[in-house]
N, C-alpha and C. Protein backbone atom coordinates (compact mmCIF):
# COMPACT_ATOMS: atom_id res chain seq x y z
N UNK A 1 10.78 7.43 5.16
CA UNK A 1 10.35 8.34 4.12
C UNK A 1 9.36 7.61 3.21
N UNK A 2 8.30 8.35 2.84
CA UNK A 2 6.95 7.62 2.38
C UNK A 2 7.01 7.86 0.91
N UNK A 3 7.56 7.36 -0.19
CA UNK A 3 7.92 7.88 -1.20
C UNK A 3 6.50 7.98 -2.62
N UNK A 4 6.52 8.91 -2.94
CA UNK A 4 5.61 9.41 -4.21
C UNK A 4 4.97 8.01 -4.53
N UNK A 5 5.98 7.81 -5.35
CA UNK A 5 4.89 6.17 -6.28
C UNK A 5 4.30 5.11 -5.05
N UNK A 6 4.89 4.97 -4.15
CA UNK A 6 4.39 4.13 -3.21
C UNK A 6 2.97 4.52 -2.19
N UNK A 7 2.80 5.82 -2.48
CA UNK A 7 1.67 6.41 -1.82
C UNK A 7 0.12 5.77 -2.37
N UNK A 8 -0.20 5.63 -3.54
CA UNK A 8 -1.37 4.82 -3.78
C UNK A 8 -0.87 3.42 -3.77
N UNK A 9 -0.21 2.89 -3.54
CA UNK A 9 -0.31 1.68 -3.10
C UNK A 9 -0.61 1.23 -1.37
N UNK A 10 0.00 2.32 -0.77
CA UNK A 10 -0.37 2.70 0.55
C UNK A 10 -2.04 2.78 0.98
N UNK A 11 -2.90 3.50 -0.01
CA UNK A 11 -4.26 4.36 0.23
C UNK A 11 -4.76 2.57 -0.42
N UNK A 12 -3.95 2.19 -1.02
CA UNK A 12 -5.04 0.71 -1.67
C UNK A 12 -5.36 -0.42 -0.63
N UNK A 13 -4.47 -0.91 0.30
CA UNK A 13 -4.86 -1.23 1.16
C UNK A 13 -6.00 -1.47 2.41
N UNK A 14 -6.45 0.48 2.02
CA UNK A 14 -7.68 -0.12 2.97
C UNK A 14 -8.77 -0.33 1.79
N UNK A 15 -8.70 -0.24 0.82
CA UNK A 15 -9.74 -0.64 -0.07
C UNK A 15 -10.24 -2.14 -0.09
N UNK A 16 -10.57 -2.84 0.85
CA UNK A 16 -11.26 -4.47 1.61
C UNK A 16 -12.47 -4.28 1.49
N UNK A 17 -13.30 -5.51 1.87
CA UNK A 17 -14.56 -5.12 2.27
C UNK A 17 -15.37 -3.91 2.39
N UNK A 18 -15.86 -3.47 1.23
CA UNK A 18 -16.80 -2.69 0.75
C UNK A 18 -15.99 -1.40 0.46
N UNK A 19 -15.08 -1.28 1.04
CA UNK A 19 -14.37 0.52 0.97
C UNK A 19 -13.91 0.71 -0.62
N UNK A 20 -14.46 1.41 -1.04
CA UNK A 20 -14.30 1.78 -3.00
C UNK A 20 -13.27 2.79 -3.18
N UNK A 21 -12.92 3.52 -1.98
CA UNK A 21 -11.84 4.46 -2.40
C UNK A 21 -11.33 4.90 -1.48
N UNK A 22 -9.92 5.70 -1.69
CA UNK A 22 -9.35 6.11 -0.37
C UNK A 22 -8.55 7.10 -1.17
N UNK A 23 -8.73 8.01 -0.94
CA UNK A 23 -8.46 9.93 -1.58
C UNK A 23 -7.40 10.75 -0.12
N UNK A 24 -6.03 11.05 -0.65
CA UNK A 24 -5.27 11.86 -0.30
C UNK A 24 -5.65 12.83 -1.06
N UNK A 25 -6.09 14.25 -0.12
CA UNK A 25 -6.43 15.72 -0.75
C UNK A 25 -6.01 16.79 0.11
N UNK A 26 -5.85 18.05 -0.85
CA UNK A 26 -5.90 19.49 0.10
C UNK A 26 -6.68 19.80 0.40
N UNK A 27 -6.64 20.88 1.41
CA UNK A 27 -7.60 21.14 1.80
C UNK A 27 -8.93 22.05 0.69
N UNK A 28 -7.95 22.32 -0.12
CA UNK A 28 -8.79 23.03 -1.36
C UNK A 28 -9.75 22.28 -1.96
N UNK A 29 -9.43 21.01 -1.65
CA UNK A 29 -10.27 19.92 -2.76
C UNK A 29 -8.97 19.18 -3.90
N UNK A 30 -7.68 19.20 -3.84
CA UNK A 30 -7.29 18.67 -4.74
C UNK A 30 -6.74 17.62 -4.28
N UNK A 31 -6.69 16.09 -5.52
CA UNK A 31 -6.55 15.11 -5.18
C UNK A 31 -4.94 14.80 -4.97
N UNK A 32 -4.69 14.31 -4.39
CA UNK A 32 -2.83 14.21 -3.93
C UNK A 32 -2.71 12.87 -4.66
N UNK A 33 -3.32 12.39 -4.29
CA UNK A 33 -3.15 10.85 -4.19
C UNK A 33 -4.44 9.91 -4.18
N UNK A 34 -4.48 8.71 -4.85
CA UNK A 34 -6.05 8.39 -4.48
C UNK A 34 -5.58 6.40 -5.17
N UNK A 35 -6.79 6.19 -4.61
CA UNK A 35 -6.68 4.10 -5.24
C UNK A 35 -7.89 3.88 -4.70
N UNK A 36 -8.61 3.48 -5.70
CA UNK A 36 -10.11 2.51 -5.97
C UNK A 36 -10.97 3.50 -7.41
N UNK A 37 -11.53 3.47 -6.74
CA UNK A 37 -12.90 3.97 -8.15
C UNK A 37 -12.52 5.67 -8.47
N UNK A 38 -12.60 5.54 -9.67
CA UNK A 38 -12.08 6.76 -10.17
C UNK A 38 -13.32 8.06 -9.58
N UNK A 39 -12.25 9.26 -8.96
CA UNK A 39 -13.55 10.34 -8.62
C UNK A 39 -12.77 12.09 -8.55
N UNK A 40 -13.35 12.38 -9.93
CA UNK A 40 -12.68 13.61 -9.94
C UNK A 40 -13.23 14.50 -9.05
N UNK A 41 -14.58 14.66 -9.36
CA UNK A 41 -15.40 15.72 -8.23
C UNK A 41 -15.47 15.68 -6.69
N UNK A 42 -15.36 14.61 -6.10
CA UNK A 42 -15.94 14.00 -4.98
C UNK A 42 -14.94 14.84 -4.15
N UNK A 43 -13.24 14.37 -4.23
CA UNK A 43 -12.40 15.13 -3.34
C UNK A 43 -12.63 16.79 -3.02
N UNK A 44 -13.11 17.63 -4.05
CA UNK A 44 -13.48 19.29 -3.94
C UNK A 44 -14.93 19.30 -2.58
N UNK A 45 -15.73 17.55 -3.19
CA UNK A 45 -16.94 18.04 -2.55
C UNK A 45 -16.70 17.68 -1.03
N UNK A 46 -15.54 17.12 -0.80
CA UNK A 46 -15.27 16.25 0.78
C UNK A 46 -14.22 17.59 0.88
N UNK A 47 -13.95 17.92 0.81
CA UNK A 47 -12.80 19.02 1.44
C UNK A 47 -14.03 20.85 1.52
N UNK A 48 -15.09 20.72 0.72
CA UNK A 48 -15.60 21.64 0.90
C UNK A 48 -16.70 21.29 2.11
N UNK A 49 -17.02 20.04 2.16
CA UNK A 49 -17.76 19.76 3.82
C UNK A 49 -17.04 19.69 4.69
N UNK A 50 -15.45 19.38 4.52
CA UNK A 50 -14.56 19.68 5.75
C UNK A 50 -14.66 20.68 5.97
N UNK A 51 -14.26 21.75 5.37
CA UNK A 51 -13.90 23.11 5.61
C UNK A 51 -15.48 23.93 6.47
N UNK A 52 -16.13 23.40 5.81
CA UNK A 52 -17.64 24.07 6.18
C UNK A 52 -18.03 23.61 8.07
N UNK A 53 -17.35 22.51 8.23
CA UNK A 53 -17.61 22.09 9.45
C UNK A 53 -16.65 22.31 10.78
N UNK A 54 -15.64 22.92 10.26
CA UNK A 54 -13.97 22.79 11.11
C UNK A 54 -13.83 23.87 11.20
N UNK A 55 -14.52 25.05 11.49
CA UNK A 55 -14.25 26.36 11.89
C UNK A 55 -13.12 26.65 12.70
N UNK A 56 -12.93 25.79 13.94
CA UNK A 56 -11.85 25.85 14.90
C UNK A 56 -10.91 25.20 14.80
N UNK A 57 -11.07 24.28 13.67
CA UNK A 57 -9.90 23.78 13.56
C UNK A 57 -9.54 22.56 14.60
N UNK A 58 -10.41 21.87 15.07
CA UNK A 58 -10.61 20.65 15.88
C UNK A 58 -11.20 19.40 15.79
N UNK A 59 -11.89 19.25 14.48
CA UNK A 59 -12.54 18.43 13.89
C UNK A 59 -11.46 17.16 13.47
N UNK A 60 -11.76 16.33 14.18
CA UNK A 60 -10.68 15.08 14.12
C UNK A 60 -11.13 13.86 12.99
N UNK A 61 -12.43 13.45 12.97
CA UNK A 61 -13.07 12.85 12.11
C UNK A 61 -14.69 13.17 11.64
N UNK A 62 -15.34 13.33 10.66
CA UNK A 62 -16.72 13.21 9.92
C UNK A 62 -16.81 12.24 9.21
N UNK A 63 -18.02 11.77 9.94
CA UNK A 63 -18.49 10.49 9.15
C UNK A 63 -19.72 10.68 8.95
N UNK A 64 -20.63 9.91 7.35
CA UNK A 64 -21.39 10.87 6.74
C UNK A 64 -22.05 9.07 5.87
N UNK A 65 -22.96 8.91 6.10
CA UNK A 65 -23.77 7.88 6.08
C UNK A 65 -24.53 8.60 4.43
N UNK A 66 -24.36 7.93 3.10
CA UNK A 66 -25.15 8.42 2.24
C UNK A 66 -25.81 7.40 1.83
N UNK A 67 -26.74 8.45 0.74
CA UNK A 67 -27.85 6.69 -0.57
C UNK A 67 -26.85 5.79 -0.69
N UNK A 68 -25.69 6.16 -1.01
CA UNK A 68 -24.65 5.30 -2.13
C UNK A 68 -23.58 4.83 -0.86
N UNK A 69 -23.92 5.24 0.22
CA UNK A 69 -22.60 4.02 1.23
C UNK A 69 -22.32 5.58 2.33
N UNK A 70 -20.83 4.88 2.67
CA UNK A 70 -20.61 5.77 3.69
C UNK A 70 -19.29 6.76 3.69
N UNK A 71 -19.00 7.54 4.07
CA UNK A 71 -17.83 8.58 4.09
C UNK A 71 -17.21 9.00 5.20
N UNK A 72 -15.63 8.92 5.11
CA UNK A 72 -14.87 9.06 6.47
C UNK A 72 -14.32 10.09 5.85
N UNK A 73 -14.12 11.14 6.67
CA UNK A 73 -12.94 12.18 6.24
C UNK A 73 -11.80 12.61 7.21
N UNK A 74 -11.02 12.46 7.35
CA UNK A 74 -9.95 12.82 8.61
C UNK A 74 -8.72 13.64 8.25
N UNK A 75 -8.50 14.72 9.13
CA UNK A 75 -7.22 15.40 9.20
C UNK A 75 -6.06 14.80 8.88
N UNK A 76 -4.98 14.69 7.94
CA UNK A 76 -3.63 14.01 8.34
C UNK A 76 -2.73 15.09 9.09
N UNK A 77 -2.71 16.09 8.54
CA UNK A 77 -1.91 17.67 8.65
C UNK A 77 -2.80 18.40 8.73
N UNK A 78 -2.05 19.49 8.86
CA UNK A 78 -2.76 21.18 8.74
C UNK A 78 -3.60 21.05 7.57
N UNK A 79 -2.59 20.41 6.10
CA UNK A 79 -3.47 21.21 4.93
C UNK A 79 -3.73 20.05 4.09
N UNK A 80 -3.77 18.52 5.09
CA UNK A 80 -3.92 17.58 4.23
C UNK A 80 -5.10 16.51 4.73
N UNK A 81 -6.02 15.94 4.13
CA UNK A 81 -7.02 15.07 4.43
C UNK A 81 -6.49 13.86 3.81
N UNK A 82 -7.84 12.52 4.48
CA UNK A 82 -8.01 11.75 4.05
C UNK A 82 -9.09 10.91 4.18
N UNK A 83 -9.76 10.42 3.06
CA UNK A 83 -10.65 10.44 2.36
C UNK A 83 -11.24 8.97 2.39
N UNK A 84 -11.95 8.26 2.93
CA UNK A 84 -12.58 7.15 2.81
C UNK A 84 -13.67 7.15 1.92
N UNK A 85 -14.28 6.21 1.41
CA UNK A 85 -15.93 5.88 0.93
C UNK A 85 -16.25 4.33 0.68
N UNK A 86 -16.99 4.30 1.34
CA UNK A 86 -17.13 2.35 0.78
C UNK A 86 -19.02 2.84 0.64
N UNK A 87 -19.37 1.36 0.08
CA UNK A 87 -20.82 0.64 -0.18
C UNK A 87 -22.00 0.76 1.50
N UNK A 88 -22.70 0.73 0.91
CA UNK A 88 -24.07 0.55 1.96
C UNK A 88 -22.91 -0.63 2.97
N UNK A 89 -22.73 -1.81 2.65
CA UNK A 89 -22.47 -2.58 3.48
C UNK A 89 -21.25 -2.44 4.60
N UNK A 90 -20.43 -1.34 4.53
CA UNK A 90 -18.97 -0.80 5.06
C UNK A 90 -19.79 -0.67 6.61
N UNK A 91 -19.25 -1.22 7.94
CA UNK A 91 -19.88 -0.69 8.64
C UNK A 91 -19.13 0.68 9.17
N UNK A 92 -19.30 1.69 9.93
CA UNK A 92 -19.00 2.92 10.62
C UNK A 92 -17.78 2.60 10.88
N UNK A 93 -17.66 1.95 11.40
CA UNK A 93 -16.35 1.76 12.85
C UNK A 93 -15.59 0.96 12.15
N UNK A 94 -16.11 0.19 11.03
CA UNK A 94 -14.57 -0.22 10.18
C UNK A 94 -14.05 0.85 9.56
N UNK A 95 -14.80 1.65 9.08
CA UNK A 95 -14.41 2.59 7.69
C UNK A 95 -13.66 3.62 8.82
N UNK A 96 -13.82 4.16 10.05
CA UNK A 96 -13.23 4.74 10.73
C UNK A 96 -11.86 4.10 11.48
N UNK A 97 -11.97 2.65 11.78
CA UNK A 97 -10.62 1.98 12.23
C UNK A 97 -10.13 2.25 10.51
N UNK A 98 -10.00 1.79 9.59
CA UNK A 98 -9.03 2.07 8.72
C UNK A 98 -8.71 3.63 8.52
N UNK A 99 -9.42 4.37 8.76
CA UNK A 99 -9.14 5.65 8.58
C UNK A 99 -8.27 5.43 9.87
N UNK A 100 -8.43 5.58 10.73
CA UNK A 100 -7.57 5.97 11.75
C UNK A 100 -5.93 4.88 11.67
N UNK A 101 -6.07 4.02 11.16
CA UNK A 101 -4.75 2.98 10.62
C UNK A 101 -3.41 3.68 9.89
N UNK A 102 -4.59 3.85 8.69
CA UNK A 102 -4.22 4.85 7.38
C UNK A 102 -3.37 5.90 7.67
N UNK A 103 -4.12 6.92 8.57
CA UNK A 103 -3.81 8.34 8.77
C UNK A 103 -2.61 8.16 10.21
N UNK A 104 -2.55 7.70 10.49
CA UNK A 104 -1.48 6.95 11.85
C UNK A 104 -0.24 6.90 10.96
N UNK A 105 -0.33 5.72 9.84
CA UNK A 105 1.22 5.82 9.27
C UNK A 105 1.47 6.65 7.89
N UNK A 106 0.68 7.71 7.74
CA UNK A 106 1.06 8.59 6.58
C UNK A 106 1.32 10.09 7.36
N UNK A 107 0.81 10.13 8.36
CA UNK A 107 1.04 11.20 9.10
C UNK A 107 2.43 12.12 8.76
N UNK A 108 3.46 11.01 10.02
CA UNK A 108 4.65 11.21 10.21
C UNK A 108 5.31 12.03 8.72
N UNK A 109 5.36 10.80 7.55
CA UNK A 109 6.19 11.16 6.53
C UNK A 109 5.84 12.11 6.15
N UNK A 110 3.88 12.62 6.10
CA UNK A 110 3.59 13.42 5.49
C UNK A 110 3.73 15.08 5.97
N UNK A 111 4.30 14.94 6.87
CA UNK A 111 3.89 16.15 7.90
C UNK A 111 5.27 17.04 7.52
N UNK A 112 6.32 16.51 6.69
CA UNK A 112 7.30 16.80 5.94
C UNK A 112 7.32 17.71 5.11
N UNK A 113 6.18 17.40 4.18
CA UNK A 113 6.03 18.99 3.58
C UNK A 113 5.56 19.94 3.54
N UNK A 114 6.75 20.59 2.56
CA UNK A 114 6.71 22.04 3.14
C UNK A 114 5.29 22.70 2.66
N UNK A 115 4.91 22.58 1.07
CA UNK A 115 3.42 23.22 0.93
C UNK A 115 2.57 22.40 0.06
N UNK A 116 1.52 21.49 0.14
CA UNK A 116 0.50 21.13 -0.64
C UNK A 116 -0.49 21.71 -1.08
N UNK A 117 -0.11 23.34 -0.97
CA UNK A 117 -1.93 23.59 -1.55
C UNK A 117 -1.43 24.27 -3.07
């Protein structure tokens, strides 16, 4: 069982080498959970490019190369994401191996509840 307070200490971990944040959200855009650089807006704006892209509902990972660095977004659940961003220097395939790390052991516990939105 993956307990409340221990959940951003969980998401802090992959915050290494270049990764600035790591955001548990709904699918609505709200933040569940989050550890690194403070970002109120960002989770609404990563759950509204999920949603815009996942029509079928098969979209396993988006990764999204910006000015300011790079962005992983991945399914945990039905109604739950998770949220990478690091620096210019983060390469792809790290920021996606920790996403895929991440979302591997929050899954299970998370898949427990009953409604997050």
């Amino acid at each position: 069982m993956l307990q409340p307070k221990v959940l951003p200490k969980v998401l802090e971990q992959a915050n290494t080498d270049g990764v600035k944040a790591t955001i548990l959200l709904n699918r609505q855009g709200q933040q569940l959970a989050s550890s690194g650089e403070d970002a109120k807006v960002v989770p609404a704006i990563f759950a509204n490019i999920w949603n815009s892209f996942d029509k079928n509902n098969k979209l396993e990972y988006m990764l999204t190369e910006c000015e300011g660095g790079s962005v992983i977004i991945t399914k945990v659940t039905e109604k739950l994401l998770l949220c990478l961003y690091g620096d210019k220097k983060v390469q792809l395939g790290m920021l996606k191996a920790k996403a895929k790390v991440l979302k591997d052991y929050i899954e299970e516990p998370l898949s427990h509840l009953v409604d997050v939105t």
